[in-house]
PDB file of N, CA and C in Angstrom:
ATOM      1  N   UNK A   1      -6.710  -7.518  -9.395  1.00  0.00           N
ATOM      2  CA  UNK A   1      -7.372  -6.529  -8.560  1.00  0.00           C
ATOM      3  C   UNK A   1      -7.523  -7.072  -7.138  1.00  0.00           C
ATOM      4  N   UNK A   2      -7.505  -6.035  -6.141  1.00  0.00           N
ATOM      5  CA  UNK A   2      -7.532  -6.588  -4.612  1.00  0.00           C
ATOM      6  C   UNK A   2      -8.540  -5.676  -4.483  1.00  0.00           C
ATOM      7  N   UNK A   3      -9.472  -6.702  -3.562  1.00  0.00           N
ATOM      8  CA  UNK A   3     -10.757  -6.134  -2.859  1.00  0.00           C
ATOM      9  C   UNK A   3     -10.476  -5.655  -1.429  1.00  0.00           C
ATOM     10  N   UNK A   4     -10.704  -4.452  -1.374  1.00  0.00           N
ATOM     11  CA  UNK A   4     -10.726  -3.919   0.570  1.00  0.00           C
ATOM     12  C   UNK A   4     -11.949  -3.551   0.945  1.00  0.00           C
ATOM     13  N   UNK A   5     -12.153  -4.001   2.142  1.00  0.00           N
ATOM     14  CA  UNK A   5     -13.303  -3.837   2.872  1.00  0.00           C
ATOM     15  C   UNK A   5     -12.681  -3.136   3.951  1.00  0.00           C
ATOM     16  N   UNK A   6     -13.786  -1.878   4.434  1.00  0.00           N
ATOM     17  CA  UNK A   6     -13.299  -1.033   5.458  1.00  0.00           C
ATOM     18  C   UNK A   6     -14.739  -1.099   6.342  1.00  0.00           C
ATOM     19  N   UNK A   7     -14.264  -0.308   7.656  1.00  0.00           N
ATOM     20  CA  UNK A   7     -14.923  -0.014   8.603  1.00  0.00           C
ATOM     21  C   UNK A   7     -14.654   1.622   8.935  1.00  0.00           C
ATOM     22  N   UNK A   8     -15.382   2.543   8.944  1.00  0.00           N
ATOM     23  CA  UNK A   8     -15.190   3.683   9.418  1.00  0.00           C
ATOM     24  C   UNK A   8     -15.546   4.314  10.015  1.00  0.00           C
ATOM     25  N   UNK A   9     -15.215   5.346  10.981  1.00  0.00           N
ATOM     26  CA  UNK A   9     -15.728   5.863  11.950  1.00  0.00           C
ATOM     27  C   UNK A   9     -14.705   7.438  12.301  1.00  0.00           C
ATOM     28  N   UNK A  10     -15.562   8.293  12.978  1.00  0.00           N
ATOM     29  CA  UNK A  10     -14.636   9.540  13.828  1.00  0.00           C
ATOM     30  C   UNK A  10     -13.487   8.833  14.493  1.00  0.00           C
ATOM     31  N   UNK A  11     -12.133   9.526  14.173  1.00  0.00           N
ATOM     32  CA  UNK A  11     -11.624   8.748  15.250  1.00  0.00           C
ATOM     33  C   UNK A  11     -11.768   8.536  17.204  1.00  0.00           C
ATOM     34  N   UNK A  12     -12.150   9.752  17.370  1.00  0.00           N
ATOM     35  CA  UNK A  12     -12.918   9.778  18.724  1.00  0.00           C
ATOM     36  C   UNK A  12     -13.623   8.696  19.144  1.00  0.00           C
ATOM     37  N   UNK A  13     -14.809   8.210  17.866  1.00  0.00           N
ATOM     38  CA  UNK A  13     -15.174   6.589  18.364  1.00  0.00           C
ATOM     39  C   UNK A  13     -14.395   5.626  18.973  1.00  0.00           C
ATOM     40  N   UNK A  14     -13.310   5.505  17.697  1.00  0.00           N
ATOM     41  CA  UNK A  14     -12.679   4.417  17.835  1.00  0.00           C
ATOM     42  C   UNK A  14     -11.769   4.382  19.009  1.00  0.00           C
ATOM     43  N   UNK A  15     -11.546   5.910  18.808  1.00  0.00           N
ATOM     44  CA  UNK A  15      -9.850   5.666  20.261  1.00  0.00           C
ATOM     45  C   UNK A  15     -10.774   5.412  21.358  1.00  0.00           C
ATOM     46  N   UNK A  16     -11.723   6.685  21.552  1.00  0.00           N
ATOM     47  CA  UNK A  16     -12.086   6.757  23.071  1.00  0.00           C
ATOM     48  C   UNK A  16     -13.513   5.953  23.606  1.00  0.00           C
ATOM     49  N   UNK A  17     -14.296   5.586  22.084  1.00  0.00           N
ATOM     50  CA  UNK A  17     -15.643   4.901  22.815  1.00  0.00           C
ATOM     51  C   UNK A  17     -15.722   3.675  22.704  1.00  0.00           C
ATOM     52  N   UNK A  18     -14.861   2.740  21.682  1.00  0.00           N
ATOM     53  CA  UNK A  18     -14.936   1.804  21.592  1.00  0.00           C
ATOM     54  C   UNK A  18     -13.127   1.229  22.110  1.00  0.00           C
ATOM     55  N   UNK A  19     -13.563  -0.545  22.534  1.00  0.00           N
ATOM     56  CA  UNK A  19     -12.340  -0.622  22.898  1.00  0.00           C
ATOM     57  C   UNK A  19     -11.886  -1.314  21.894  1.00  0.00           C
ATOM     58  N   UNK A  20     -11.125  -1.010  20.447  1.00  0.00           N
ATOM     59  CA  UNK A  20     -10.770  -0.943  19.293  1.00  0.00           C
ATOM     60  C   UNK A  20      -9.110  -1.678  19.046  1.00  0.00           C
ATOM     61  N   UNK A  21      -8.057  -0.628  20.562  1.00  0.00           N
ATOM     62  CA  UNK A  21      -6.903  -1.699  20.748  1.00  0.00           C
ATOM     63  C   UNK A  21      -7.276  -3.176  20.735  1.00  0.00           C
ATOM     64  N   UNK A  22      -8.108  -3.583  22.166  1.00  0.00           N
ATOM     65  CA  UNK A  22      -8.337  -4.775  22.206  1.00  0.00           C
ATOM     66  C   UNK A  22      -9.084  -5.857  21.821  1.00  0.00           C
ATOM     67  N   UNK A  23      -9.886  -5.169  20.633  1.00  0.00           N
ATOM     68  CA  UNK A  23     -10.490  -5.855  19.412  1.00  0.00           C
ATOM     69  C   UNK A  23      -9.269  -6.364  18.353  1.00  0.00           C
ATOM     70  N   UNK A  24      -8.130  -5.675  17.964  1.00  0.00           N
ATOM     71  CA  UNK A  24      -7.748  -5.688  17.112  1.00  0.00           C
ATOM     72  C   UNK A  24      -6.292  -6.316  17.462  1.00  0.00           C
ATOM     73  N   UNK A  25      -5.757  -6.270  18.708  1.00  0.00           N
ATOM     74  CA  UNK A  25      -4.686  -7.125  19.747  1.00  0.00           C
ATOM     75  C   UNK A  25      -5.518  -8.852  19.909  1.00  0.00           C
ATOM     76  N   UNK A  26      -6.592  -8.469  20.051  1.00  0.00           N
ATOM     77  CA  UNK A  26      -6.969  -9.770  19.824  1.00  0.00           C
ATOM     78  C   UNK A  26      -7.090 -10.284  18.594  1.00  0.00           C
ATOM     79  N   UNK A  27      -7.510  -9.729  17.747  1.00  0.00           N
ATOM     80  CA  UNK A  27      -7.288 -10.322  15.948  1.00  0.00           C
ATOM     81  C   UNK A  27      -5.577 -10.413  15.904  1.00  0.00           C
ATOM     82  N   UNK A  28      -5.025  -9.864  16.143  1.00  0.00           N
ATOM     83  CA  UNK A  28      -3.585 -10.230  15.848  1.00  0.00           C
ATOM     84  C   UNK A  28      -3.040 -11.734  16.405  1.00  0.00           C
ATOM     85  N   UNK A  29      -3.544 -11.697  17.736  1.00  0.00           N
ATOM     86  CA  UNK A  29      -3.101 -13.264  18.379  1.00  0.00           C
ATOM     87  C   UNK A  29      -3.609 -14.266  18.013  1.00  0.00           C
ATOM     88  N   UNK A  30      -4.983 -14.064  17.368  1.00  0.00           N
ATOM     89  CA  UNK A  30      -5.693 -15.116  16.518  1.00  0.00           C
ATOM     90  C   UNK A  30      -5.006 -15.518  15.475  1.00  0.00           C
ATOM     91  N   UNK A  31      -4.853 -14.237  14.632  1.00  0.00           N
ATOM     92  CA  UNK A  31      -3.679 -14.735  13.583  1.00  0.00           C
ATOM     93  C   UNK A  31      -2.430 -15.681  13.475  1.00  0.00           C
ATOM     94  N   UNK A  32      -1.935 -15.050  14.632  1.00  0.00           N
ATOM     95  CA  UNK A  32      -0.230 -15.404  15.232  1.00  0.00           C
ATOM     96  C   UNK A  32      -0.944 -17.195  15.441  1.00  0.00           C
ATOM     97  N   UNK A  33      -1.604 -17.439  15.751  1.00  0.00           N
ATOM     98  CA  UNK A  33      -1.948 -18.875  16.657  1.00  0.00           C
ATOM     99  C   UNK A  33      -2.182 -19.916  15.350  1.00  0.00           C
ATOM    100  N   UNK A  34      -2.538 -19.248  14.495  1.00  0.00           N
ATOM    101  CA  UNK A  34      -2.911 -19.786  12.798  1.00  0.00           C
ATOM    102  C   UNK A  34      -1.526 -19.609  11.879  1.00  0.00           C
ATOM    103  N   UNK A  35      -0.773 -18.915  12.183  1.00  0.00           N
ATOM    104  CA  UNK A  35       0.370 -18.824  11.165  1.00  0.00           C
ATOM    105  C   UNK A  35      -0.089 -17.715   9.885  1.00  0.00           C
ATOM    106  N   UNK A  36      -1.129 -16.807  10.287  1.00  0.00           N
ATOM    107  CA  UNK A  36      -2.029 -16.537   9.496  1.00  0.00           C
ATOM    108  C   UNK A  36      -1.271 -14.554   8.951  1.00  0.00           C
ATOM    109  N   UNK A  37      -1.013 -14.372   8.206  1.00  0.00           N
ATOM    110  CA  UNK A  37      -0.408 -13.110   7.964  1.00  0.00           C
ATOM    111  C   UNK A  37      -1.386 -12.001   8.135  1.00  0.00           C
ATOM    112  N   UNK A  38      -1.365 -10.713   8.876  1.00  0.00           N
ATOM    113  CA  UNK A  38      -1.846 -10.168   8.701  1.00  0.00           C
ATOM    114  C   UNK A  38      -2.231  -9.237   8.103  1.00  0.00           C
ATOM    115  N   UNK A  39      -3.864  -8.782   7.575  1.00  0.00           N
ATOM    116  CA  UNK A  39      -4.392  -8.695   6.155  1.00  0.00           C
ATOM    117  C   UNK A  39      -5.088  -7.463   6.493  1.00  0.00           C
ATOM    118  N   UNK A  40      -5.344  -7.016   7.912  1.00  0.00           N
ATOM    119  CA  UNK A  40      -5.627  -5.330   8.391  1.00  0.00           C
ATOM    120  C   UNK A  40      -4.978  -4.222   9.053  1.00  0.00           C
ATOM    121  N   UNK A  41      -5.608  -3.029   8.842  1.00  0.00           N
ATOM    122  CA  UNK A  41      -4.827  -2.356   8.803  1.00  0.00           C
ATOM    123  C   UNK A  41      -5.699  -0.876   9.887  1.00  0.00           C
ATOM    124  N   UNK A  42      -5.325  -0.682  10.564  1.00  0.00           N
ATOM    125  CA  UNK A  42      -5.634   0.433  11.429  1.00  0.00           C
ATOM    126  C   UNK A  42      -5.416   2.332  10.895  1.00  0.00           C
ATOM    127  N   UNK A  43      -6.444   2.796  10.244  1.00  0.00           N
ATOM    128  CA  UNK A  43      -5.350   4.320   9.650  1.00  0.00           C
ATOM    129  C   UNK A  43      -6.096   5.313  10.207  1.00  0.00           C
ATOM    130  N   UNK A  44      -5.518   6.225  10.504  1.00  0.00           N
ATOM    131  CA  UNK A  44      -6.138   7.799  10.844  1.00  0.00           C
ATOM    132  C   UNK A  44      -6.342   7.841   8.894  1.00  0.00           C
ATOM    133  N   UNK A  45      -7.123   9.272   9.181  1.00  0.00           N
ATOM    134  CA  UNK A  45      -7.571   9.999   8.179  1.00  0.00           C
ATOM    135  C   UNK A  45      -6.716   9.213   6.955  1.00  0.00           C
ATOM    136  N   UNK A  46      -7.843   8.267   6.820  1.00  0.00           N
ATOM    137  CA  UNK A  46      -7.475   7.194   5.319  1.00  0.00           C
ATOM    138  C   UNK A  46      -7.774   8.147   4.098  1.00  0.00           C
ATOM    139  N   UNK A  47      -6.822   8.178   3.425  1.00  0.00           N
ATOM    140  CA  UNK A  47      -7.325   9.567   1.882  1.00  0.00           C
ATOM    141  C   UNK A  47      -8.344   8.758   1.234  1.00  0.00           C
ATOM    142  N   UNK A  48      -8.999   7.512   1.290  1.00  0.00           N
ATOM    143  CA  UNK A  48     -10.002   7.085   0.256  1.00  0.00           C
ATOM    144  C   UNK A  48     -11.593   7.690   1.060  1.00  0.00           C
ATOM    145  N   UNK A  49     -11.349   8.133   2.196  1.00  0.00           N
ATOM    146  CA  UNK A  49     -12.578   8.806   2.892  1.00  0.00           C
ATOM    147  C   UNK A  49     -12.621  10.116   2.584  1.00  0.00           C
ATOM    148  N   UNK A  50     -11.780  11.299   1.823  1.00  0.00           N
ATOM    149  CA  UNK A  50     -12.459  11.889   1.198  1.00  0.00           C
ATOM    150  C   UNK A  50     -13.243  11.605  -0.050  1.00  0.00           C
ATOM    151  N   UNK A  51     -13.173  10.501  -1.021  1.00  0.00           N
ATOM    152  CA  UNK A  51     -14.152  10.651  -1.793  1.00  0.00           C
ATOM    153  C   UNK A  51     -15.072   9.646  -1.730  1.00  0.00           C
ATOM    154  N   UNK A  52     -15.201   9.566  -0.799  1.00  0.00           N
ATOM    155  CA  UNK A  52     -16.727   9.028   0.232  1.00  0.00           C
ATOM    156  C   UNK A  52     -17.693  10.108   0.263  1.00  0.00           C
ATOM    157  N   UNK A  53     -17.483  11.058   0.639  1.00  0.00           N
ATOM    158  CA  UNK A  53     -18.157  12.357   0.886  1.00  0.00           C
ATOM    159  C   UNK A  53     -19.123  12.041   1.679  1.00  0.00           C
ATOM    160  N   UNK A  54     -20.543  12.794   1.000  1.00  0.00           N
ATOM    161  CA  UNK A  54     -21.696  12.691   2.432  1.00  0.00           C
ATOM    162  C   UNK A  54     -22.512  11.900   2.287  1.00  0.00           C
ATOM    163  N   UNK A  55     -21.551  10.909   1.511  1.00  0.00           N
ATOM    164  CA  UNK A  55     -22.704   9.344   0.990  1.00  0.00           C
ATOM    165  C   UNK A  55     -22.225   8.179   2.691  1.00  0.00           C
ATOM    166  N   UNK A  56     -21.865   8.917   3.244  1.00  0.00           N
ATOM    167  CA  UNK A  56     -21.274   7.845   4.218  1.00  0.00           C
ATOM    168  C   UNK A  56     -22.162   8.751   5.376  1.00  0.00           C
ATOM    169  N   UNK A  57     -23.128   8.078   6.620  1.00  0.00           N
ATOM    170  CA  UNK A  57     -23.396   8.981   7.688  1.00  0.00           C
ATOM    171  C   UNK A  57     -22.597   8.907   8.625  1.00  0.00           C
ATOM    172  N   UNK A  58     -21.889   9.424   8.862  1.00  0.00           N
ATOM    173  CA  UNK A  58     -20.364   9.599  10.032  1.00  0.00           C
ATOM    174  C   UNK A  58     -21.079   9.100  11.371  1.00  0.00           C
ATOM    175  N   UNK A  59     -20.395   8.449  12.526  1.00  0.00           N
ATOM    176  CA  UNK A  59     -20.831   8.407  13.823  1.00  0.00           C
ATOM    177  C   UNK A  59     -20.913   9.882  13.974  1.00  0.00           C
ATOM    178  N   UNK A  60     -22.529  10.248  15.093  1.00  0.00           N
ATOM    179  CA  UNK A  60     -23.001  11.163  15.581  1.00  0.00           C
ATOM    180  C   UNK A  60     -22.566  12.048  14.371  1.00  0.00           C
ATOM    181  N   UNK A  61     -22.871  11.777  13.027  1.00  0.00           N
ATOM    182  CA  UNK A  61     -23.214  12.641  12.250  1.00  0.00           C
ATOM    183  C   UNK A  61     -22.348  13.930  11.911  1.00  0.00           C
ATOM    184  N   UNK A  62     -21.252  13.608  12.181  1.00  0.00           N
ATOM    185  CA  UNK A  62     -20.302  14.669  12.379  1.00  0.00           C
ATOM    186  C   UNK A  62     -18.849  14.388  11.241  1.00  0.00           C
ATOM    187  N   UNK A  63     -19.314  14.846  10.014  1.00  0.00           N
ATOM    188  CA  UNK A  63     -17.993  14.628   8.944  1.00  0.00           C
ATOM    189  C   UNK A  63     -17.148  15.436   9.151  1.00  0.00           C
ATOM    190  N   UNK A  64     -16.935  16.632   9.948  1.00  0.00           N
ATOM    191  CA  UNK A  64     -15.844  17.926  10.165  1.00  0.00           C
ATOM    192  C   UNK A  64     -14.709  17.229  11.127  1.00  0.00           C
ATOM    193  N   UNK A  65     -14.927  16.164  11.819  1.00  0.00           N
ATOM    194  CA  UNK A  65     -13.787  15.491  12.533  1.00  0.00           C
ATOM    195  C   UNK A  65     -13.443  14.035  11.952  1.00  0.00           C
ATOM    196  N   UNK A  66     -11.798  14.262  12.800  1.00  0.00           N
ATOM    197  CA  UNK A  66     -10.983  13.430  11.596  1.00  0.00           C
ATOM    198  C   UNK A  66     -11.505  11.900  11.669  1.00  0.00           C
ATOM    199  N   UNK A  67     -11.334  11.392  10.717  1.00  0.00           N
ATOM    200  CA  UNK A  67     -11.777   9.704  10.330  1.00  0.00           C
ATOM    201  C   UNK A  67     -11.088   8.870  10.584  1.00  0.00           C
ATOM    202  N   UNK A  68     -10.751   7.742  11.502  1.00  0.00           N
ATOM    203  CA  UNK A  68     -10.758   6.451  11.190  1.00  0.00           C
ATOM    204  C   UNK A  68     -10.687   5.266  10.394  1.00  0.00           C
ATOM    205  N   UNK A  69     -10.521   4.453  10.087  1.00  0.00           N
ATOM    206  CA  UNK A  69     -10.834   3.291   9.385  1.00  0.00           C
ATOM    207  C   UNK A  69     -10.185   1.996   9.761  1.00  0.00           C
ATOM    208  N   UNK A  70     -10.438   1.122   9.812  1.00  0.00           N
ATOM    209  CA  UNK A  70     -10.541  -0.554   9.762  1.00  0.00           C
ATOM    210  C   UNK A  70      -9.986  -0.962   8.621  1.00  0.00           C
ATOM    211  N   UNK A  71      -9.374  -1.457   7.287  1.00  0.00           N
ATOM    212  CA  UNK A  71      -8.933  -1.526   6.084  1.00  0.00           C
ATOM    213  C   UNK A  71      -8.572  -3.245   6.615  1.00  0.00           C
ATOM    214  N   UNK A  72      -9.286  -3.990   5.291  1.00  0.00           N
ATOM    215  CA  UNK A  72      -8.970  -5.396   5.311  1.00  0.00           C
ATOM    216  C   UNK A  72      -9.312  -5.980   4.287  1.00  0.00           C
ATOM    217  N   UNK A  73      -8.514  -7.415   3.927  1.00  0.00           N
ATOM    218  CA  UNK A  73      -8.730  -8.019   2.871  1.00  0.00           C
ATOM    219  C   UNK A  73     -10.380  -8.920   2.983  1.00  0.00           C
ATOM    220  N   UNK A  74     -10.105  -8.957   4.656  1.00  0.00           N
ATOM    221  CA  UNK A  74     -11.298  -9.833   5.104  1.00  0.00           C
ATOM    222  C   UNK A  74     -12.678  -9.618   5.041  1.00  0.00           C
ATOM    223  N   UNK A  75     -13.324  -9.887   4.196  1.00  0.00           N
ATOM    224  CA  UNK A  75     -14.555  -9.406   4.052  1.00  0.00           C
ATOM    225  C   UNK A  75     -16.008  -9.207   5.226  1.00  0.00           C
ATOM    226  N   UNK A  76     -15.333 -10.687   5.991  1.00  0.00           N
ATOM    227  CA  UNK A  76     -16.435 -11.469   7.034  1.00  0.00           C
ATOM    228  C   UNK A  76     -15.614 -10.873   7.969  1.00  0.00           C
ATOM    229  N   UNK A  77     -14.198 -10.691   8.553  1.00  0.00           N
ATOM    230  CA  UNK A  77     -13.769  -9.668   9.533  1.00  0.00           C
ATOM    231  C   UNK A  77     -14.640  -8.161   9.512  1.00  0.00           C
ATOM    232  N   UNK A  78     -14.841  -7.445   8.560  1.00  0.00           N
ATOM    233  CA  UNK A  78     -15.223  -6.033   8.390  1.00  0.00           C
ATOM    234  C   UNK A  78     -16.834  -6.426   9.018  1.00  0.00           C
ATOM    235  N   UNK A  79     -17.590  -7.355   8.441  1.00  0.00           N
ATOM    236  CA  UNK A  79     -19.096  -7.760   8.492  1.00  0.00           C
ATOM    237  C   UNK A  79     -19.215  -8.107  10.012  1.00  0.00           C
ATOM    238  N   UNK A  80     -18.075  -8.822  10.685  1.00  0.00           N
ATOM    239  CA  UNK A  80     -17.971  -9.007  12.229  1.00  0.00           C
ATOM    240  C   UNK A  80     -18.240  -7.811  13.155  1.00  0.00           C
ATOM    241  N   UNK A  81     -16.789  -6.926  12.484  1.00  0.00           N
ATOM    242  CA  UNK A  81     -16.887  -5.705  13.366  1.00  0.00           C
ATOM    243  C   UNK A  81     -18.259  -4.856  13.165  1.00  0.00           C
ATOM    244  N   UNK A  82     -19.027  -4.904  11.931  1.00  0.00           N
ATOM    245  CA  UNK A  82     -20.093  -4.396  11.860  1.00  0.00           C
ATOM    246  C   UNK A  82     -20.869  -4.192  13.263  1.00  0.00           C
ATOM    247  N   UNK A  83     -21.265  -5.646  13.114  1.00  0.00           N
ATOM    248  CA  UNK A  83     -21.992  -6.161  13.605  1.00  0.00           C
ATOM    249  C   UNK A  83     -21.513  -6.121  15.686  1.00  0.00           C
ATOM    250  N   UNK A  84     -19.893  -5.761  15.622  1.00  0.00           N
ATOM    251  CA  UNK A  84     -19.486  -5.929  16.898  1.00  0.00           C
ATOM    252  C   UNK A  84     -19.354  -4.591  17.980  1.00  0.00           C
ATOM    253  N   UNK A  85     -19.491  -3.534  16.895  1.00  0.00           N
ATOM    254  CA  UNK A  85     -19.037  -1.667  16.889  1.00  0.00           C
ATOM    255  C   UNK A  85     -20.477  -1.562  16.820  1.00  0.00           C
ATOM    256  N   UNK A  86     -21.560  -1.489  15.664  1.00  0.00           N
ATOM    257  CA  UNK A  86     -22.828  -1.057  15.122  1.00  0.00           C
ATOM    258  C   UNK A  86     -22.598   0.122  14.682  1.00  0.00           C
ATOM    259  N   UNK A  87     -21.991   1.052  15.149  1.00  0.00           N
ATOM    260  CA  UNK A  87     -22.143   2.381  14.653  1.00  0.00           C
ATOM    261  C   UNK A  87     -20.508   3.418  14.180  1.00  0.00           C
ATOM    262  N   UNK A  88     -20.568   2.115  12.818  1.00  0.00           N
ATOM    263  CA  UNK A  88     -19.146   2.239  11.787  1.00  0.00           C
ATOM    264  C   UNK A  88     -19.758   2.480  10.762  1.00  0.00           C
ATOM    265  N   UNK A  89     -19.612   2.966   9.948  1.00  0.00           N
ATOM    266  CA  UNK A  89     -19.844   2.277   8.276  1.00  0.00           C
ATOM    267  C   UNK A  89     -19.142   1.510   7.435  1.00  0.00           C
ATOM    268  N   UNK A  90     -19.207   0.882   6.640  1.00  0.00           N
ATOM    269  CA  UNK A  90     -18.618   0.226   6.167  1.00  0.00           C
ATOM    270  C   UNK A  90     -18.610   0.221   4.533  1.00  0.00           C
ATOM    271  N   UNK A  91     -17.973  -0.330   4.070  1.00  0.00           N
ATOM    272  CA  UNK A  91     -17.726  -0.148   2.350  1.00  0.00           C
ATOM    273  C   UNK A  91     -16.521  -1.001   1.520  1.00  0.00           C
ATOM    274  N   UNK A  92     -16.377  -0.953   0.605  1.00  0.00           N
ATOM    275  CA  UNK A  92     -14.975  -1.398   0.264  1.00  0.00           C
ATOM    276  C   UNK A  92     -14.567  -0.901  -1.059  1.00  0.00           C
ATOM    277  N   UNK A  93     -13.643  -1.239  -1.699  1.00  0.00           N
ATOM    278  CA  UNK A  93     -13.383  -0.295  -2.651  1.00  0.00           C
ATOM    279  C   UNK A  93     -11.699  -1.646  -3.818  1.00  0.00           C
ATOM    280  N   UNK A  94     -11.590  -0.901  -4.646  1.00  0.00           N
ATOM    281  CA  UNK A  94     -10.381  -2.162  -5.399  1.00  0.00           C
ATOM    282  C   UNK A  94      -9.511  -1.009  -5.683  1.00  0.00           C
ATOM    283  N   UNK A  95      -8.491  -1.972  -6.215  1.00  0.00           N
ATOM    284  CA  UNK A  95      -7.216  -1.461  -6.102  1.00  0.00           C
ATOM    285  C   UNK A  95      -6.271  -2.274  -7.075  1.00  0.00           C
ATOM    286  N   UNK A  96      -5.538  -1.903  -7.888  1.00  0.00           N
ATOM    287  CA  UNK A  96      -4.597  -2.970  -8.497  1.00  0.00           C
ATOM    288  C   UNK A  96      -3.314  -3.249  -7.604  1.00  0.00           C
ATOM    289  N   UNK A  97      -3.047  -2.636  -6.663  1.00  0.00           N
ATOM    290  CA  UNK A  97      -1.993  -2.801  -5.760  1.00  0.00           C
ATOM    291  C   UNK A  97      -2.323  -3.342  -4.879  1.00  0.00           C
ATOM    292  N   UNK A  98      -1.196  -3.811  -4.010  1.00  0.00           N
ATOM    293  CA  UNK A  98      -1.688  -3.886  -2.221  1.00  0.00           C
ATOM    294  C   UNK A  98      -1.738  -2.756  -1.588  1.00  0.00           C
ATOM    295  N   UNK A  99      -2.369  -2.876  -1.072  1.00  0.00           N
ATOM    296  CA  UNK A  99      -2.419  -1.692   0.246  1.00  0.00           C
ATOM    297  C   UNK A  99      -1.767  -1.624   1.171  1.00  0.00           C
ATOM    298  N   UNK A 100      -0.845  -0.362   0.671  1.00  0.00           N
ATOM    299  CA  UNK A 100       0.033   0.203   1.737  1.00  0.00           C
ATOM    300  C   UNK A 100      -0.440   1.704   2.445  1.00  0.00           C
ATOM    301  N   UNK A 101      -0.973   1.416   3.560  1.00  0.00           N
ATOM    302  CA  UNK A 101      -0.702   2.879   4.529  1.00  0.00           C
ATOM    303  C   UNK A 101      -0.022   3.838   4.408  1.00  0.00           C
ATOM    304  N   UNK A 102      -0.366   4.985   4.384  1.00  0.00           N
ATOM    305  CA  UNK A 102       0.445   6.580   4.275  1.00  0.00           C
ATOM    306  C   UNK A 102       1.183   6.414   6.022  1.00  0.00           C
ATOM    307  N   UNK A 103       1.536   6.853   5.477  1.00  0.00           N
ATOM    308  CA  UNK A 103       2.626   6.801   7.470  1.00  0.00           C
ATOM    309  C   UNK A 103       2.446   8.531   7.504  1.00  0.00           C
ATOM    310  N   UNK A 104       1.984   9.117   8.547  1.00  0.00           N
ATOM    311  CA  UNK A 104       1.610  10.263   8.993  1.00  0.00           C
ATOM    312  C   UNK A 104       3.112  11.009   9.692  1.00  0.00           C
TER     313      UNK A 104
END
């Protein structure tokens, strides 16, 4: 079983209020500098956020616009961005596979 830890949000947060490219351009070069593979994953409207439902409080409270997510193996990465965004939610969920992204 593989454990994922997510971060979620409207995507509106992420594109336009937070600066999310260069959070996550910078996790990549960190990686690259470690030899370190990378273990996250950036998705529009992730399908495991519909059955989240209204147990999750959406930024500005608004579940009718599309979702976001953060998706990682990293547990203490997701707990970072918590702590680096504030107003994500977060969760995680298992899987017997790896996690592969829907390509839109």
């Amino acid at each position: 079983m593989y454990n994922y830890h997510f971060a979620v949000a409207t995507q509106s947060f992420f594109l336009d209020q937070e600066p999310i490219e260069e959070i996550l351009r910078e996790r990549i070069n960190y990686y690259k500098s470690f030899n370190k593979e990378i273990d996250f994953w950036f998705i529009l409207n992730p399908s495991f956020s519909d059955s989240l439902g209204n147990s999750l409080d959406m930024t500005h409270n608004n579940l009718n616009k599309s979702v976001a997510a953060i998706v990682s193996l990293d547990k203490k990465f997701i707990q970072w961005l918590k702590l680096r965004i504030v107003f994500v939610n977060v969760g995680s969920f298992q899987s017997k596979s790896v996690f592969i992204p829907e390509s839109n």
